[in-house]
Each structure stands twice: as C-alpha cells, then as structure tokens.
Protein backbone atom coordinates (compact mmCIF):
# COMPACT_ATOMS: atom_id res chain seq x y z
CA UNK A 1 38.79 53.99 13.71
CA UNK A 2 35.26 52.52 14.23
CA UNK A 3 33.06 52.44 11.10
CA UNK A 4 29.42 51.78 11.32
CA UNK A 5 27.15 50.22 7.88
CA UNK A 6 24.05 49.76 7.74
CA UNK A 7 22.32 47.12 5.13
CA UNK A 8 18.46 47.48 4.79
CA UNK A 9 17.00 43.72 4.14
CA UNK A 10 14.11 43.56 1.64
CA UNK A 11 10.77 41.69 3.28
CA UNK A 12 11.07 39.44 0.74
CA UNK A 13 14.53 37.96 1.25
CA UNK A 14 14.45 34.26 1.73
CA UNK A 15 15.30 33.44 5.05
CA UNK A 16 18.86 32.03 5.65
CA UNK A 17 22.55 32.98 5.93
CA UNK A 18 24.13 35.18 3.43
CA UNK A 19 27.81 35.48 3.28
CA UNK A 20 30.06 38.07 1.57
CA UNK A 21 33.86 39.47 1.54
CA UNK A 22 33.81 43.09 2.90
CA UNK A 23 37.10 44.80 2.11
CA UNK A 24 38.78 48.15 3.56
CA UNK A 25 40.99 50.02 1.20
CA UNK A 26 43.95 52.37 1.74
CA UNK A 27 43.36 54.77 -1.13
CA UNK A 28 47.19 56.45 -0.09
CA UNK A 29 48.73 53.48 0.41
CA UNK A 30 47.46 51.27 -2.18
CA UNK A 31 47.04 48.72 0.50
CA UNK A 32 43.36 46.98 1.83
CA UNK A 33 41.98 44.08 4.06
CA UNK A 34 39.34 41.72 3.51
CA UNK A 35 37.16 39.64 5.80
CA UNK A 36 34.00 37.57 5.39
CA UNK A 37 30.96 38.60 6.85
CA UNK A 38 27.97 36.64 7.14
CA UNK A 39 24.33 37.66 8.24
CA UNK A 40 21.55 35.41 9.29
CA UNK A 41 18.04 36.44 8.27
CA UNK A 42 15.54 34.79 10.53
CA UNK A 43 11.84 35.31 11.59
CA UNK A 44 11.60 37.95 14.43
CA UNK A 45 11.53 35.77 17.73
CA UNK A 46 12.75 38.14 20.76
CA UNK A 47 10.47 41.47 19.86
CA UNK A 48 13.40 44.26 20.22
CA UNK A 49 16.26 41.77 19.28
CA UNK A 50 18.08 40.00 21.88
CA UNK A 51 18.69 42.33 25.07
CA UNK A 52 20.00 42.40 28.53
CA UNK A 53 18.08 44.85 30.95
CA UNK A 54 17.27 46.81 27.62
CA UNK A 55 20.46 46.53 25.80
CA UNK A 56 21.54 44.89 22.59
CA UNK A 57 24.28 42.89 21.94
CA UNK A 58 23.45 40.09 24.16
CA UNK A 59 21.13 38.48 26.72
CA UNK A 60 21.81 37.32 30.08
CA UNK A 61 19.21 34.79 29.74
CA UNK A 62 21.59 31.79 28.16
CA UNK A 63 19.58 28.72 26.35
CA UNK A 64 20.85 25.53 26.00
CA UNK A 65 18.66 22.87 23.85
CA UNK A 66 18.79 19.73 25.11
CA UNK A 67 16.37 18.07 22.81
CA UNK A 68 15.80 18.03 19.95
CA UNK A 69 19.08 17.72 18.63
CA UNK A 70 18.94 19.76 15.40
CA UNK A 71 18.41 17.78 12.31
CA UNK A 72 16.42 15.33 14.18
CA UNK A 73 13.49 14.07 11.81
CA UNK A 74 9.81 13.74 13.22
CA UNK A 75 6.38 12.75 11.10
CA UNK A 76 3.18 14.73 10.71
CA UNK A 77 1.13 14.21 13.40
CA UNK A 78 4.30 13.51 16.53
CA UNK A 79 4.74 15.26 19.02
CA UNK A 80 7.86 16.94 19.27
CA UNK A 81 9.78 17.23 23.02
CA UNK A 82 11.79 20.31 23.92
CA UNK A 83 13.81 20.39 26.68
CA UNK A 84 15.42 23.64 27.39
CA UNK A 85 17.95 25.00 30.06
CA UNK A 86 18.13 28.48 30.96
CA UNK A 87 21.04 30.22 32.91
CA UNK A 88 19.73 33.25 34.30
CA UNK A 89 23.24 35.40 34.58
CA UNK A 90 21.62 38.51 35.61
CA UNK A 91 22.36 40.26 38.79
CA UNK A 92 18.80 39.85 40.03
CA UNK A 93 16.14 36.93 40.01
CA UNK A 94 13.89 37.11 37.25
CA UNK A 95 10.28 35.37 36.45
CA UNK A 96 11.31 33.87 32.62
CA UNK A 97 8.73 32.29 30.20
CA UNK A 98 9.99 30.01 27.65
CA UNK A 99 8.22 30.46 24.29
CA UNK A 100 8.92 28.25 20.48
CA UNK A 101 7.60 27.64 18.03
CA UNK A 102 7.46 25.61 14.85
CA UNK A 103 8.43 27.54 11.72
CA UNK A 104 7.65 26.53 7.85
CA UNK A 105 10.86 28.46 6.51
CA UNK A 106 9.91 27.94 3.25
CA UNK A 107 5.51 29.03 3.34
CA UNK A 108 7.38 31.83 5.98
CA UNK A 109 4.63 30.95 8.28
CA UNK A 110 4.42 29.60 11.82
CA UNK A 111 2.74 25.96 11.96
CA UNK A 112 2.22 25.82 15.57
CA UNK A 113 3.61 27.24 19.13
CA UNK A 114 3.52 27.33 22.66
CA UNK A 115 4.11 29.02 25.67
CA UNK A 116 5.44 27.82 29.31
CA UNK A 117 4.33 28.99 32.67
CA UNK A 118 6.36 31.92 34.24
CA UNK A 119 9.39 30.32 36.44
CA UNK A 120 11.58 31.77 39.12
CA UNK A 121 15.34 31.94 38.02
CA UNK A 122 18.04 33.00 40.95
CA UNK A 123 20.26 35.48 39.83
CA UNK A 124 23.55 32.89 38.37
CA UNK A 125 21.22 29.99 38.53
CA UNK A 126 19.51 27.99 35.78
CA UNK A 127 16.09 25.79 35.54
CA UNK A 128 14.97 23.05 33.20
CA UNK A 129 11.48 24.02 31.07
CA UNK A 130 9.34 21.47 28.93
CA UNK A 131 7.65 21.93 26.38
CA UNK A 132 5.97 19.97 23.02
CA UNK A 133 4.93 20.90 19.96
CA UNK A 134 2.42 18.68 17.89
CA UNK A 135 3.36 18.52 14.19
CA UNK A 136 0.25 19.52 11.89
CA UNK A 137 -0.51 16.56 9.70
CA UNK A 138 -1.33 18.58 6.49
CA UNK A 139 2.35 19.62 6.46
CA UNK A 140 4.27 19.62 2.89
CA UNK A 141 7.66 17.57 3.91
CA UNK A 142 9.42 18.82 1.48
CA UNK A 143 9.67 22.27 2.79
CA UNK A 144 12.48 23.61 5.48
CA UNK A 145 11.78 23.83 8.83
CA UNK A 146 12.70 25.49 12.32
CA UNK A 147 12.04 25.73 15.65
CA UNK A 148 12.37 28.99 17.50
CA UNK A 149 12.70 29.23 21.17
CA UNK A 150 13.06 32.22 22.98
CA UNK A 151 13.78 32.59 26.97
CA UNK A 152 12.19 36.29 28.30
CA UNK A 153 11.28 38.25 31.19
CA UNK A 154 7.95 37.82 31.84
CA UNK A 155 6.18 41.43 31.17
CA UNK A 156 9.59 42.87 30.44
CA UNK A 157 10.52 41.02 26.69
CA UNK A 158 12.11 44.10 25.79
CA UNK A 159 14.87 44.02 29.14
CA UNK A 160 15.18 40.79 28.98
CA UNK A 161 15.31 37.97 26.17
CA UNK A 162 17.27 35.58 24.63
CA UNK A 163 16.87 33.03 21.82
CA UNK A 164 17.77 29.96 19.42
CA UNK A 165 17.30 27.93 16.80
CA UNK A 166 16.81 24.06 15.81
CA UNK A 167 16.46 23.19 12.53
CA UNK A 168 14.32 19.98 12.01
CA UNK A 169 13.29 17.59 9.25
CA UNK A 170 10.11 16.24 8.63
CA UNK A 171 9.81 12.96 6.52
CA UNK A 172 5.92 11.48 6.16
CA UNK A 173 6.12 7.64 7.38
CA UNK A 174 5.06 4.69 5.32
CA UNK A 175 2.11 3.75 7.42
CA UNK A 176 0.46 6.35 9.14
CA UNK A 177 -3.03 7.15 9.52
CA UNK A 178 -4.69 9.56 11.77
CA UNK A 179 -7.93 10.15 13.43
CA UNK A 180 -8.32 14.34 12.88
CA UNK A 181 -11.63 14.75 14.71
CA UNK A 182 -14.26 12.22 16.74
CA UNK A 183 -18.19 14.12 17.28
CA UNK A 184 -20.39 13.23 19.26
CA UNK A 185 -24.36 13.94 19.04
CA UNK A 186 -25.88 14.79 21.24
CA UNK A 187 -22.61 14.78 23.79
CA UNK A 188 -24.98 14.62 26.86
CA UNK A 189 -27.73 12.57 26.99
CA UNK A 190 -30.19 10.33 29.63
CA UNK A 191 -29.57 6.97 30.70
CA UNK A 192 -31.27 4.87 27.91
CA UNK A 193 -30.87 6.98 24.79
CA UNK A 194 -28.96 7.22 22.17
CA UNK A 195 -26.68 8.93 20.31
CA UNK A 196 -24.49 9.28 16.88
CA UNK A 197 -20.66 9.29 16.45
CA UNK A 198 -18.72 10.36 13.54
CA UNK A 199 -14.75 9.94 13.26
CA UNK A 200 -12.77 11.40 10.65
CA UNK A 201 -9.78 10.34 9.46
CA UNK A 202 -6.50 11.11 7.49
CA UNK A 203 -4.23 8.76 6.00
CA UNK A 204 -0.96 10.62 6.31
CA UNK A 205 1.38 7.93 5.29
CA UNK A 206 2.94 7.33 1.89
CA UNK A 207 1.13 3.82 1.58
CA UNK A 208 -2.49 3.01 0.89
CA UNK A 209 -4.61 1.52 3.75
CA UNK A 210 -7.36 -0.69 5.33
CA UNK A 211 -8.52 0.50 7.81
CA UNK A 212 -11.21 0.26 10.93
CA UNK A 213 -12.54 2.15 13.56
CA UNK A 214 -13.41 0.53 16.78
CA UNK A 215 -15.55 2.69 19.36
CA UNK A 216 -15.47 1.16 22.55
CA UNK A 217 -16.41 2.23 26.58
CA UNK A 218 -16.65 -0.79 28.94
CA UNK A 219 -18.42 0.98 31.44
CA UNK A 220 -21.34 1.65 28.95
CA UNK A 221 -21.00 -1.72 27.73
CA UNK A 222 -19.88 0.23 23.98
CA UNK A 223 -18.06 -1.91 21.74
CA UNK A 224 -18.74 -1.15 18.07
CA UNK A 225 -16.44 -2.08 14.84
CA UNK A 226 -16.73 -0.29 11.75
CA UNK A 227 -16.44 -1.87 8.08
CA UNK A 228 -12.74 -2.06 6.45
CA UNK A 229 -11.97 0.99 4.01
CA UNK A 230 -9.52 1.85 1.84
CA UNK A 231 -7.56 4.93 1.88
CA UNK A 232 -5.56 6.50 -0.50
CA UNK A 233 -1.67 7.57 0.19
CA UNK A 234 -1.69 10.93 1.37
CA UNK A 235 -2.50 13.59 -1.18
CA UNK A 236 -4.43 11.03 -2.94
CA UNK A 237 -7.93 11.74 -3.66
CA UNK A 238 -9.22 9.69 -1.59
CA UNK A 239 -6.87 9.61 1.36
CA UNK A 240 -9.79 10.64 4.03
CA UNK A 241 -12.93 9.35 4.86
CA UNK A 242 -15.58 9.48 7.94
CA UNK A 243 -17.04 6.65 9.98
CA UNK A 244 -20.26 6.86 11.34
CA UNK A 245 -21.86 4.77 14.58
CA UNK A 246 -25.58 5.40 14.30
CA UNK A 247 -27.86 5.29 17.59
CA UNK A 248 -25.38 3.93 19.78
CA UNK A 249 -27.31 3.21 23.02
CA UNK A 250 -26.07 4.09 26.63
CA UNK A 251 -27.79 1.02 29.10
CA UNK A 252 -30.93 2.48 30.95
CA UNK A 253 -29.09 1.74 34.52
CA UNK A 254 -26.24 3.53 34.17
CA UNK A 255 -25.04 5.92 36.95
CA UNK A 256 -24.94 9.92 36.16
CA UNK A 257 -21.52 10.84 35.11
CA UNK A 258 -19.22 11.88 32.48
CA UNK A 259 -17.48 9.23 30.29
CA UNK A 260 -14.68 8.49 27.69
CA UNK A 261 -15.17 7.01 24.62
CA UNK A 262 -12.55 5.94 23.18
CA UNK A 263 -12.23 5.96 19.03
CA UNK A 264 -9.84 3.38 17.85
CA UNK A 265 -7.93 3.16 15.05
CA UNK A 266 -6.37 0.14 13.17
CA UNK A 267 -4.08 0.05 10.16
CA UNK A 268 -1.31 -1.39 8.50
CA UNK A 269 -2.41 -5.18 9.01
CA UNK A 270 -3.39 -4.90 13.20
C-alpha cells in the first residue's frame, strides 16, 4: 500500500536539514519498520518547485556547478565566478536562463543576484553559462551562506526548472580596504574649468590602515595625491572616511570627449 503525509513547515523554521526516524507498525502482528527521513528546508528558488513540462518530481534541465566548489571561502567585496553546465534532456529545444543568487541563511535574506541571457539548448544537449556575483562589503562573516542557482525555461518557469545549491564561506581579509563610491561635480564640464571629486572609502579588513587616494587621467594631465589617513578595522568607529580633490582643473586645449578618471587606492604599506 501507498501512504501519503503531509508535514506543514512553520515560516519561521530555520533553514536547513532536519532528520527523523519514521516508523510503520503492524498493530496485528506486533511487528513495525523504521527508516530515516530527512527534509531540506531551503529558500524558494524554482517558483512551483522543480518541474519537467509542468510536473513535479524532477526537471529535465540537469545543473552541474563547476565553480565554485562548495565550501570555497571568498572576502567582502570579490567577485565570485559561477560556472554552470546545463543538460537540457527534454524532448524538444528549449530557450533556458540561468538565475543565482547569494543567500544570507542566517538574516534569511538575499544579498545579491543575477540573471543570464536566454540560451538555446538542443533537445539531449548541454551549454556552459557564466555568471558573477559581487560580495557586499557590509556583510557579517559570521553568518551562513548559500548560493542558489536555478536553470528555467525562459517564460515557462513553471514547465520547466531545475536547481542547486553551493554553500560558501565568507572570511573578512587582514588588509582590505575599499573604495564604495567616487563623485564627481559637475561630471561634464568645458575645457578649462574645474571641478570637485569626492571618494569614499571602507576599510573592510580586520587590520587598521594608512591609506591614500591617488586621482589620476594622463590625458587631462590629472595626477593628484591625497594626505595619509588612518582607518579603523572594520566595524571600528572610524573605519570610513571621504577624500576630497577640490577644483581640479581640465587644460583649456583639450579635445571634446568623455574621459576616465581613475581613483586609486593604496594600503597596507604600497
């Protein structure tokens, strides 16, 4: 005989895997088996479960993580590479978007994602998708984290979807410092004037620094050096500070056209 139980999970359950003994009893006989079940309670990823042309139990669209490899540890502020092949075992071609994302296990919140074009996969063929995530650098380390990719039919998620899972570890470096945001005013402007630049930064290291900014264009002949300061350890209260570049001048013969600056940032002794 088949017998069918269902087990309501409470929104507030911690995610993870929970494992129990369910036993089946022969009141008549005096007689019963046991087995241990275990159930995996994750952050929705494929929207109606993983499905195969609209049924559960399974997806024809097969993932297999390349990198990462799970466990791997990565700092605030890296980028982290995922390479993903997907076997398309369907009976038809389908268009298939690879979507993951970066998941705080712990805050139950997602820290950052992203999406890949749609891609052509021949019915019993597979393709290679790339994709990066960029860790935040306000992230608490000591929390559990995830990444969730999932493999879908493009406009038809709920035919066609399949998923996994990479856990991750993030560890903040010893020396690590960060420039979170570089502003310009004005950001255009006529040959000969001038103009401000601000560039904040983060130390997001587990060390105090010195540190400089450098701003610097050769083409507009823009090669500026701030003063050394000192930044707190990260979490400190002074681990951030701004450096300013006031009336910075672009040379009077200068051709029309859009330029780069570039904001540079030096630490941990050059």
């Amino acid at each position: 005989a088949t017998i069918n139980v269902e087990a309501d999970i409470n929104d507030d359950v911690d995610f993870g895997t929970y494992s129990g003994i369910v036993t089946v009893k022969d009141l008549l006989q005096n007689t019963q088996a046991t087995f241990k079940l275990s159930i995996k309670v994750e952050p929705e990823n494929c929207s109606d479960g993983v499905v195969s042309d609209g049924t559960s139990g399974g997806s024809n669209l097969v993932l297999d993580v390349k990198e990462p490899d799970s466990g791997d540890k990565f700092a605030p502020n890296e980028e982290i590479t995922l390479q993903v092949k997907v076997d398309n075992n369907d009976n038809d071609d389908l268009d298939v978007v690879l979507s993951v994302f970066l998941f705080d296990l712990t805050e139950d919140e997602i820290l950052v994602e992203a999406e890949s074009e749609s891609i052509n996969i021949e019915n019993g063929k597979d393709e290679d998708f790339e994709l990066t995530l960029k860790v935040p650098t306000d992230v608490d380390v000591d929390n559990e984290f995830s990444i969730f990719i999932k493999a879908f039919e493009d406009s038809n998620e709920d035919e066609n979807c399949g998923e996994s899972r990479q856990d991750v570890d993030l560890r903040r470096e010893s020396n690590s410092v960060a420039i979170e945001k570089v502003t310009f005013t004005p950001s255009t402007l006529a040959c000969g004037e001038t103009f401000d630049a601000s560039v904040d930064v983060l130390n997001i290291g587990t060390s105090k620094e010195d540190v400089s900014v450098r701003l610097f264009d050769d083409e507009l002949k823009i090669d500026l050096t701030s003063n050394d300061l000192t930044l707190d350890k990260f979490g400190g209260k002074n681990d951030e500070s701004t450096v300013r570049f006031r009336d910075v001048k672009v040379p009077s013969n200068i051709a029309q056209n859009q330029y780069q600056v570039e904001a540079i940032l030096t630490f941990d002794n050059d």
